[in-house]
N, C-alpha and C. Protein backbone atom coordinates (compact mmCIF):
# COMPACT_ATOMS: atom_id res chain seq x y z
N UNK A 1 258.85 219.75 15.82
CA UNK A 1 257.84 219.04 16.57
C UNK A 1 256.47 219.64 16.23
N UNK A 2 255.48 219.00 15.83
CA UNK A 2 254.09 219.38 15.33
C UNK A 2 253.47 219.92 17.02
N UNK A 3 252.76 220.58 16.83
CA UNK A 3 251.65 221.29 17.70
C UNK A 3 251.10 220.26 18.57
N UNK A 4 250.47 219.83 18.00
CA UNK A 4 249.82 218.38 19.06
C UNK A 4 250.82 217.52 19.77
N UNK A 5 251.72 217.49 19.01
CA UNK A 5 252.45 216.85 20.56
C UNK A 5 253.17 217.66 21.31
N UNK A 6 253.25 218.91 21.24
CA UNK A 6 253.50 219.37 22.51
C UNK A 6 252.15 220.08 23.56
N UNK A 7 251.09 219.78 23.04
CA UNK A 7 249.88 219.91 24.19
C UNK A 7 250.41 219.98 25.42
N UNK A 8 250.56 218.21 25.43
CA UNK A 8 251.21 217.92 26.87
C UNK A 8 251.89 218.70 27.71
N UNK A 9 253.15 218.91 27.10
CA UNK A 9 254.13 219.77 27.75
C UNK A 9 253.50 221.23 28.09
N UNK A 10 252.84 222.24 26.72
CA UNK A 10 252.11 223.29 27.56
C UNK A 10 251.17 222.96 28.55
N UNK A 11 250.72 221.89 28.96
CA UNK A 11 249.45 221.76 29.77
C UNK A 11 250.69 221.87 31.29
N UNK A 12 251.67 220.98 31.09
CA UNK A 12 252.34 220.74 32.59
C UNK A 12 253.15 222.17 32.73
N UNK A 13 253.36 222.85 31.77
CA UNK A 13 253.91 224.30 31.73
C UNK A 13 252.78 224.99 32.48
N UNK A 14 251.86 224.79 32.13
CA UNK A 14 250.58 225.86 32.62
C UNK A 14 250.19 225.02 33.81
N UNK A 15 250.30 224.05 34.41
CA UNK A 15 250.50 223.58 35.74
C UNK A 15 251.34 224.09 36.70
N UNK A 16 252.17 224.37 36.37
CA UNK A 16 253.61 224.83 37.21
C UNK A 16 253.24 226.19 37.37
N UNK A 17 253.17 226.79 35.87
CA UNK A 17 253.14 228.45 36.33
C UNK A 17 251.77 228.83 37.34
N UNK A 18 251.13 227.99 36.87
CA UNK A 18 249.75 228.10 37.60
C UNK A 18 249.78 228.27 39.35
N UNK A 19 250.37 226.95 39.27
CA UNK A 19 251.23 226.94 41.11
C UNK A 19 252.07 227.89 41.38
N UNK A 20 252.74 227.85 40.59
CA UNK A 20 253.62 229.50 41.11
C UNK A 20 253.03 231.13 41.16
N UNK A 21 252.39 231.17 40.14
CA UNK A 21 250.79 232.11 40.85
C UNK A 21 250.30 232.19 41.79
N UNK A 22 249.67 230.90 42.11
CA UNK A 22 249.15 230.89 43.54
C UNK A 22 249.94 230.94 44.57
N UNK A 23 251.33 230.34 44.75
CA UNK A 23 252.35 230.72 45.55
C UNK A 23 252.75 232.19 45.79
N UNK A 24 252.42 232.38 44.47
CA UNK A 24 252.85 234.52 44.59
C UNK A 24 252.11 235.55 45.51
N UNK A 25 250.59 234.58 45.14
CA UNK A 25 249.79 235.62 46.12
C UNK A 25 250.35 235.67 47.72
N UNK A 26 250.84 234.53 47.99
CA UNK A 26 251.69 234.76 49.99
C UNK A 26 252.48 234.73 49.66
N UNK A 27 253.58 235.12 48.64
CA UNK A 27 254.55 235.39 48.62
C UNK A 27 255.16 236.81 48.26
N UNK A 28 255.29 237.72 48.71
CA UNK A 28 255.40 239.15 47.72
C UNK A 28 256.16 239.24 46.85
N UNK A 29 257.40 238.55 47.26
CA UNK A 29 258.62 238.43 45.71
C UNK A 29 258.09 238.12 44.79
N UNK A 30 257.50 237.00 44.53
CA UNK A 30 256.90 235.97 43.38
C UNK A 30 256.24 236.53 42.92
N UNK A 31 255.87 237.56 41.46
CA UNK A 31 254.75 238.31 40.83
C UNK A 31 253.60 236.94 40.56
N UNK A 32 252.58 237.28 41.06
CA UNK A 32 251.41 236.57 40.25
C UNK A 32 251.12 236.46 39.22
N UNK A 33 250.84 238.09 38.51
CA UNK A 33 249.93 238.16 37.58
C UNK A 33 250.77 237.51 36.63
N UNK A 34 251.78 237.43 36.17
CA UNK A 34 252.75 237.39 34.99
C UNK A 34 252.48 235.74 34.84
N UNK A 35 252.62 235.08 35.83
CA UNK A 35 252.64 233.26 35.90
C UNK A 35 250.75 233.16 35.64
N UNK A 36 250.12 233.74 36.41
CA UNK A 36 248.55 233.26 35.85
C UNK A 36 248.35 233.82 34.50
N UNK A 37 249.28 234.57 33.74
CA UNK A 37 248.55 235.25 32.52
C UNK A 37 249.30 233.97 31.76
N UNK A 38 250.85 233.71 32.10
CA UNK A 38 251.35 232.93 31.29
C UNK A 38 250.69 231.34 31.17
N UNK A 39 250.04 230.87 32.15
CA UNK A 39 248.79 229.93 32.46
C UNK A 39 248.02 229.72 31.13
N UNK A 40 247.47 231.11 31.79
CA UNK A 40 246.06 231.43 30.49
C UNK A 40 246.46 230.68 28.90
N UNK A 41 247.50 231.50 28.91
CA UNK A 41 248.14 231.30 27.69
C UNK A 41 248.46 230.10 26.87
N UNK A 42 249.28 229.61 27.60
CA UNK A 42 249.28 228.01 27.61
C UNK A 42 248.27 226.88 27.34
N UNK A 43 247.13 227.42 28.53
CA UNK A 43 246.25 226.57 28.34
C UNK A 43 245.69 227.11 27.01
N UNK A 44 245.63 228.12 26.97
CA UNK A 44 244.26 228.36 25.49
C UNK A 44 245.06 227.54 24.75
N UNK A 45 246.60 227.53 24.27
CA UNK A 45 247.05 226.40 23.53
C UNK A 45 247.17 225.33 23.21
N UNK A 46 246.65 224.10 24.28
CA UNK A 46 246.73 222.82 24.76
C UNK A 46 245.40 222.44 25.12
N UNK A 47 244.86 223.44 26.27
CA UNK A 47 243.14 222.48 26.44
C UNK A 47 242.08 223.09 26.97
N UNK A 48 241.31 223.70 25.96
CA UNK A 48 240.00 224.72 26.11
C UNK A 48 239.69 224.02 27.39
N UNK A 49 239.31 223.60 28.27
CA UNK A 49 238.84 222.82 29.16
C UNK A 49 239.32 223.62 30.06
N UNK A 50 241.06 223.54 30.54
CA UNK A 50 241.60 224.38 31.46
C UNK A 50 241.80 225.60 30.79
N UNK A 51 241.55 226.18 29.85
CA UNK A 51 241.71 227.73 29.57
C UNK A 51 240.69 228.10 30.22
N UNK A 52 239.00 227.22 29.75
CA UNK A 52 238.06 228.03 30.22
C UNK A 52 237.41 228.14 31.81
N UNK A 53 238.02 226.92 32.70
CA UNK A 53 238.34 226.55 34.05
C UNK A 53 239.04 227.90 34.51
N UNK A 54 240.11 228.02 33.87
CA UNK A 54 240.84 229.66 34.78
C UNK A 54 240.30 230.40 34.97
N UNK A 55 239.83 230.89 33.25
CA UNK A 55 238.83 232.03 33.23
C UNK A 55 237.99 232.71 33.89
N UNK A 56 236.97 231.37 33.92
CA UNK A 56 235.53 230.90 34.86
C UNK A 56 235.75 231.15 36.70
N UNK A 57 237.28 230.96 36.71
CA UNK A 57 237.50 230.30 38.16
C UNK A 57 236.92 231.65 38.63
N UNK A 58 236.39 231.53 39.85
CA UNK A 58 235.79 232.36 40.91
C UNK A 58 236.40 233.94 41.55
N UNK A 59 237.92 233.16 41.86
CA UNK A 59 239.06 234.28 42.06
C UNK A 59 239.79 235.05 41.41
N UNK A 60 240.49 233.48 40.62
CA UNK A 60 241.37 234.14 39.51
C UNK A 60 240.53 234.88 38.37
N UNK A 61 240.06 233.95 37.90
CA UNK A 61 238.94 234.77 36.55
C UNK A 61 239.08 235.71 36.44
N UNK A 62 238.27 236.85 37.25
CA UNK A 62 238.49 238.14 37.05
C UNK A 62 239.19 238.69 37.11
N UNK A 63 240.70 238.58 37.68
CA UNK A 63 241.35 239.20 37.84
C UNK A 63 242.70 239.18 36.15
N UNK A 64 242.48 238.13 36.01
CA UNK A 64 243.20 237.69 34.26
C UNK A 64 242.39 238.63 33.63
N UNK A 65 240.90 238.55 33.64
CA UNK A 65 240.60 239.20 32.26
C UNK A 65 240.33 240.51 32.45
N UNK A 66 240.37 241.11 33.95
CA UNK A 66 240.50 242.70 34.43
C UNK A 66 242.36 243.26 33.77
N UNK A 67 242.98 242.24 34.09
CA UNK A 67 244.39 242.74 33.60
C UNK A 67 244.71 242.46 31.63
N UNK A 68 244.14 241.74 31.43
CA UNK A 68 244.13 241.48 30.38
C UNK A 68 243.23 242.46 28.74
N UNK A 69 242.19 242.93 29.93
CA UNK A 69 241.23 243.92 28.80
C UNK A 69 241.59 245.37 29.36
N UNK A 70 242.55 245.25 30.59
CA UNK A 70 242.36 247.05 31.13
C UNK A 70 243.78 246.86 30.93
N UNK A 71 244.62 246.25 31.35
CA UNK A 71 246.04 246.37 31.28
C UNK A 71 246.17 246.88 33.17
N UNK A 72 245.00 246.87 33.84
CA UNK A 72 245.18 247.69 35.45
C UNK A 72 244.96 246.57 36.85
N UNK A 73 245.34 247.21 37.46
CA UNK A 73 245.33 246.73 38.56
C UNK A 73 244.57 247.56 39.68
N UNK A 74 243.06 246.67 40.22
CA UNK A 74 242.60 247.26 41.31
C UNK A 74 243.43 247.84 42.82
N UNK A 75 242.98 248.77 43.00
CA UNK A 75 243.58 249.81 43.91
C UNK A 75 243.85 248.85 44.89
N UNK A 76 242.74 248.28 45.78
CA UNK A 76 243.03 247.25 46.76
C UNK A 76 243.99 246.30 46.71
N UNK A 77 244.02 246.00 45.48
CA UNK A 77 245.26 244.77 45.19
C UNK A 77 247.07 245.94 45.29
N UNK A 78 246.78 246.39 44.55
CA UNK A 78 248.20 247.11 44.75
C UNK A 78 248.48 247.44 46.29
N UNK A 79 247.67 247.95 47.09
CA UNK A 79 248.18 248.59 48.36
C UNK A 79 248.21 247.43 48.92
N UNK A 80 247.56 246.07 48.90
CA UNK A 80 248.00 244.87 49.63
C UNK A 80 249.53 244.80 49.46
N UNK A 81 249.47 244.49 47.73
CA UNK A 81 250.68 244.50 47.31
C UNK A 81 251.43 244.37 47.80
N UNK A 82 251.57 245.74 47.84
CA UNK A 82 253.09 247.00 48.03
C UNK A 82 253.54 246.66 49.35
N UNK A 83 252.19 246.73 50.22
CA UNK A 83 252.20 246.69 51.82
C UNK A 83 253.16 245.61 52.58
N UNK A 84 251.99 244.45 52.12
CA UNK A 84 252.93 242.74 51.71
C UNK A 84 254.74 242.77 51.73
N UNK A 85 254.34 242.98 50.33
CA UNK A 85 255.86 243.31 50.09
C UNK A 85 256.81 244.30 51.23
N UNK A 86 256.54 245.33 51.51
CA UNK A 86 257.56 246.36 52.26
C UNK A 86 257.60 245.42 53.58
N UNK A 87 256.33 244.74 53.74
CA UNK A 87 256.66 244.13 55.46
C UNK A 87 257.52 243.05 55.70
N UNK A 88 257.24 242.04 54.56
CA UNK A 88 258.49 241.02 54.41
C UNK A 88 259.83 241.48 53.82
N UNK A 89 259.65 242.53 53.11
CA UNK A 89 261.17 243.13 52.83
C UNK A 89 261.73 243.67 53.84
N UNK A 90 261.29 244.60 54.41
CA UNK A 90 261.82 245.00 55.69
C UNK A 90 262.30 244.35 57.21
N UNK A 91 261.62 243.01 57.20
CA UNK A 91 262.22 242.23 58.24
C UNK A 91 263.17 241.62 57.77
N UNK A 92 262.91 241.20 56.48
CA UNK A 92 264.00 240.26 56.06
C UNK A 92 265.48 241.76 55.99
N UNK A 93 265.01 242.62 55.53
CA UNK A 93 266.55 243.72 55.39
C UNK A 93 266.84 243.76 56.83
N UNK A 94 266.11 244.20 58.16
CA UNK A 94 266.21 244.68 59.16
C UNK A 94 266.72 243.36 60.19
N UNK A 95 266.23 241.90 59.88
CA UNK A 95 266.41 240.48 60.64
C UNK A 95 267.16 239.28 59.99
N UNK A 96 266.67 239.46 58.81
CA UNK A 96 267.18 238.22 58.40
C UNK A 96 268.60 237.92 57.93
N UNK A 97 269.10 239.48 57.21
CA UNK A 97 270.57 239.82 56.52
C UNK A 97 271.13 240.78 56.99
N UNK A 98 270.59 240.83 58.63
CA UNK A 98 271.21 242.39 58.96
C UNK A 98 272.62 242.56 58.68
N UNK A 99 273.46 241.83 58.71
CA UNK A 99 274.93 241.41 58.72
C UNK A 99 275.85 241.39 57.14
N UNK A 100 274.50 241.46 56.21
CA UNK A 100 275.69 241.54 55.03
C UNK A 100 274.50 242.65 54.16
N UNK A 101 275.69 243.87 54.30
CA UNK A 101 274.93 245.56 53.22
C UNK A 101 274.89 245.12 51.93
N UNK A 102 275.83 244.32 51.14
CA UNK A 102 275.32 243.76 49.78
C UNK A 102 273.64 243.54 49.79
N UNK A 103 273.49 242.40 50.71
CA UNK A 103 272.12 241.76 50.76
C UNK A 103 270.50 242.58 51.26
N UNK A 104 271.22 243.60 51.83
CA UNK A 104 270.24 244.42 52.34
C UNK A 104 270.12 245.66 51.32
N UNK A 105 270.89 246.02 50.45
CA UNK A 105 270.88 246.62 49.46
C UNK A 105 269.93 245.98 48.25
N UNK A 106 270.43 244.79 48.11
CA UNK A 106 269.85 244.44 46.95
C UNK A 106 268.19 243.97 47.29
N UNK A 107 267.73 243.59 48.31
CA UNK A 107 266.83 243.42 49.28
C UNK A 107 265.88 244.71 48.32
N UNK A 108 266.41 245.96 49.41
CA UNK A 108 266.15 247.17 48.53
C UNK A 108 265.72 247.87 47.36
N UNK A 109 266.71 247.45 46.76
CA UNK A 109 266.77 248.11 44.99
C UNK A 109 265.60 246.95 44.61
N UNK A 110 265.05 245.55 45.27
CA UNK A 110 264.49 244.95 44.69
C UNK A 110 262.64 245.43 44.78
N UNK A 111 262.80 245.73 46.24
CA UNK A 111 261.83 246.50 46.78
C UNK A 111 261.20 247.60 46.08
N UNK A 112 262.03 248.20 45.76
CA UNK A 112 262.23 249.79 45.34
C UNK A 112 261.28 249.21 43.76
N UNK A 113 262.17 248.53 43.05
CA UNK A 113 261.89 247.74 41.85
C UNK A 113 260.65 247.58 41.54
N UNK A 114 259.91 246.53 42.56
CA UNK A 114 258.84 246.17 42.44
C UNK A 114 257.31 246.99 42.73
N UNK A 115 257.81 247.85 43.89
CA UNK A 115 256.89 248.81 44.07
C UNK A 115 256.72 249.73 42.64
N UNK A 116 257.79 250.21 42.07
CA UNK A 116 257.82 251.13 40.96
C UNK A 116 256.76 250.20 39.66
N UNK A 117 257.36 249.18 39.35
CA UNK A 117 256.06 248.10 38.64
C UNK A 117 255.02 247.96 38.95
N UNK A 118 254.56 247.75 40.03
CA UNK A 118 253.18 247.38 40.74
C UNK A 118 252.66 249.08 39.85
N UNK A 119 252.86 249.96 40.98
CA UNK A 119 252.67 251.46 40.17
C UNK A 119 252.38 252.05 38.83
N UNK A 120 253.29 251.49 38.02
CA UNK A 120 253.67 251.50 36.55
C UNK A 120 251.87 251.23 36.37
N UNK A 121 251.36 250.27 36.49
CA UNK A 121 250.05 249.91 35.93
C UNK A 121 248.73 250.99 36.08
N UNK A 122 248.04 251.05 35.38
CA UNK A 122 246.76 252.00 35.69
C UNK A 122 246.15 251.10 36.89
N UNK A 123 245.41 252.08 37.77
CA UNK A 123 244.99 251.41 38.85
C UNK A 123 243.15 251.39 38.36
N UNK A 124 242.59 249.90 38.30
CA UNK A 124 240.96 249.52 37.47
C UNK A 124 240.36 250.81 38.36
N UNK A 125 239.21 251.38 37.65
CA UNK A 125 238.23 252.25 38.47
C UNK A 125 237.31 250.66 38.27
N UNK A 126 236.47 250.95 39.56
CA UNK A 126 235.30 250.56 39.89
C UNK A 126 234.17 250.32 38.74
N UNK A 127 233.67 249.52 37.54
CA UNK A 127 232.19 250.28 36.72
C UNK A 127 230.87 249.61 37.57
């Protein structure tokens, strides 16, 4: 299949991941950054228009091309993060599955998981 005709399809690819980005941010399971970078991506492939729309965008913008040229993640964002995350993990281990240790385990190790990633990243200094 030649390049140009699959535009389309990356454009509705970079639609979806796009939404699922934004879903990530209230969601703590759902990583953001990974679906808005994969966005980016997409679009630069299919339609300067929405590549440079992301970019530009107000919120996201900076935060793609802070992760993208530093490889880091601002301090504030991680401790939301993490925070986020441990509070919905923990009701959901403590309320939602109290009844099955598989589920509250894996709950866990997922927890455990994600905090260790979030971490993994250099945290941006301030310039």
């Amino acid at each position: 299949m030649k390049a140009q005709h699959l535009r389309p399809l990356f454009v509705i690819l970079g639609c979806v991941s796009l939404g699922l980005g934004l879903v990530g941010i209230f969601l703590p399971l759902l990583p953001t950054t990974p679906f808005l970078l994969l966005s980016a991506a997409l679009f630069m492939r299919s339609s300067q228009r929405l590549y440079d729309w992301l970019l530009n965008h107000k919120t996201l913008g900076p935060y793609i091309r802070n992760f993208r040229e530093n490889r880091a993640i601002p301090l504030r964002v991680k401790i939301i993060s993490v925070t986020l995350m441990w509070i919905t993990m923990g009701y959901s281990i403590l309320c939602v599955v109290e009844n099955h240790l598989w589920a509250q385990l894996l709950l866990l190790a997922a927890a455990v998981g994600v905090t260790w990633h979030i971490r993994s990243f250099k945290t941006l200094k301030k310039s």
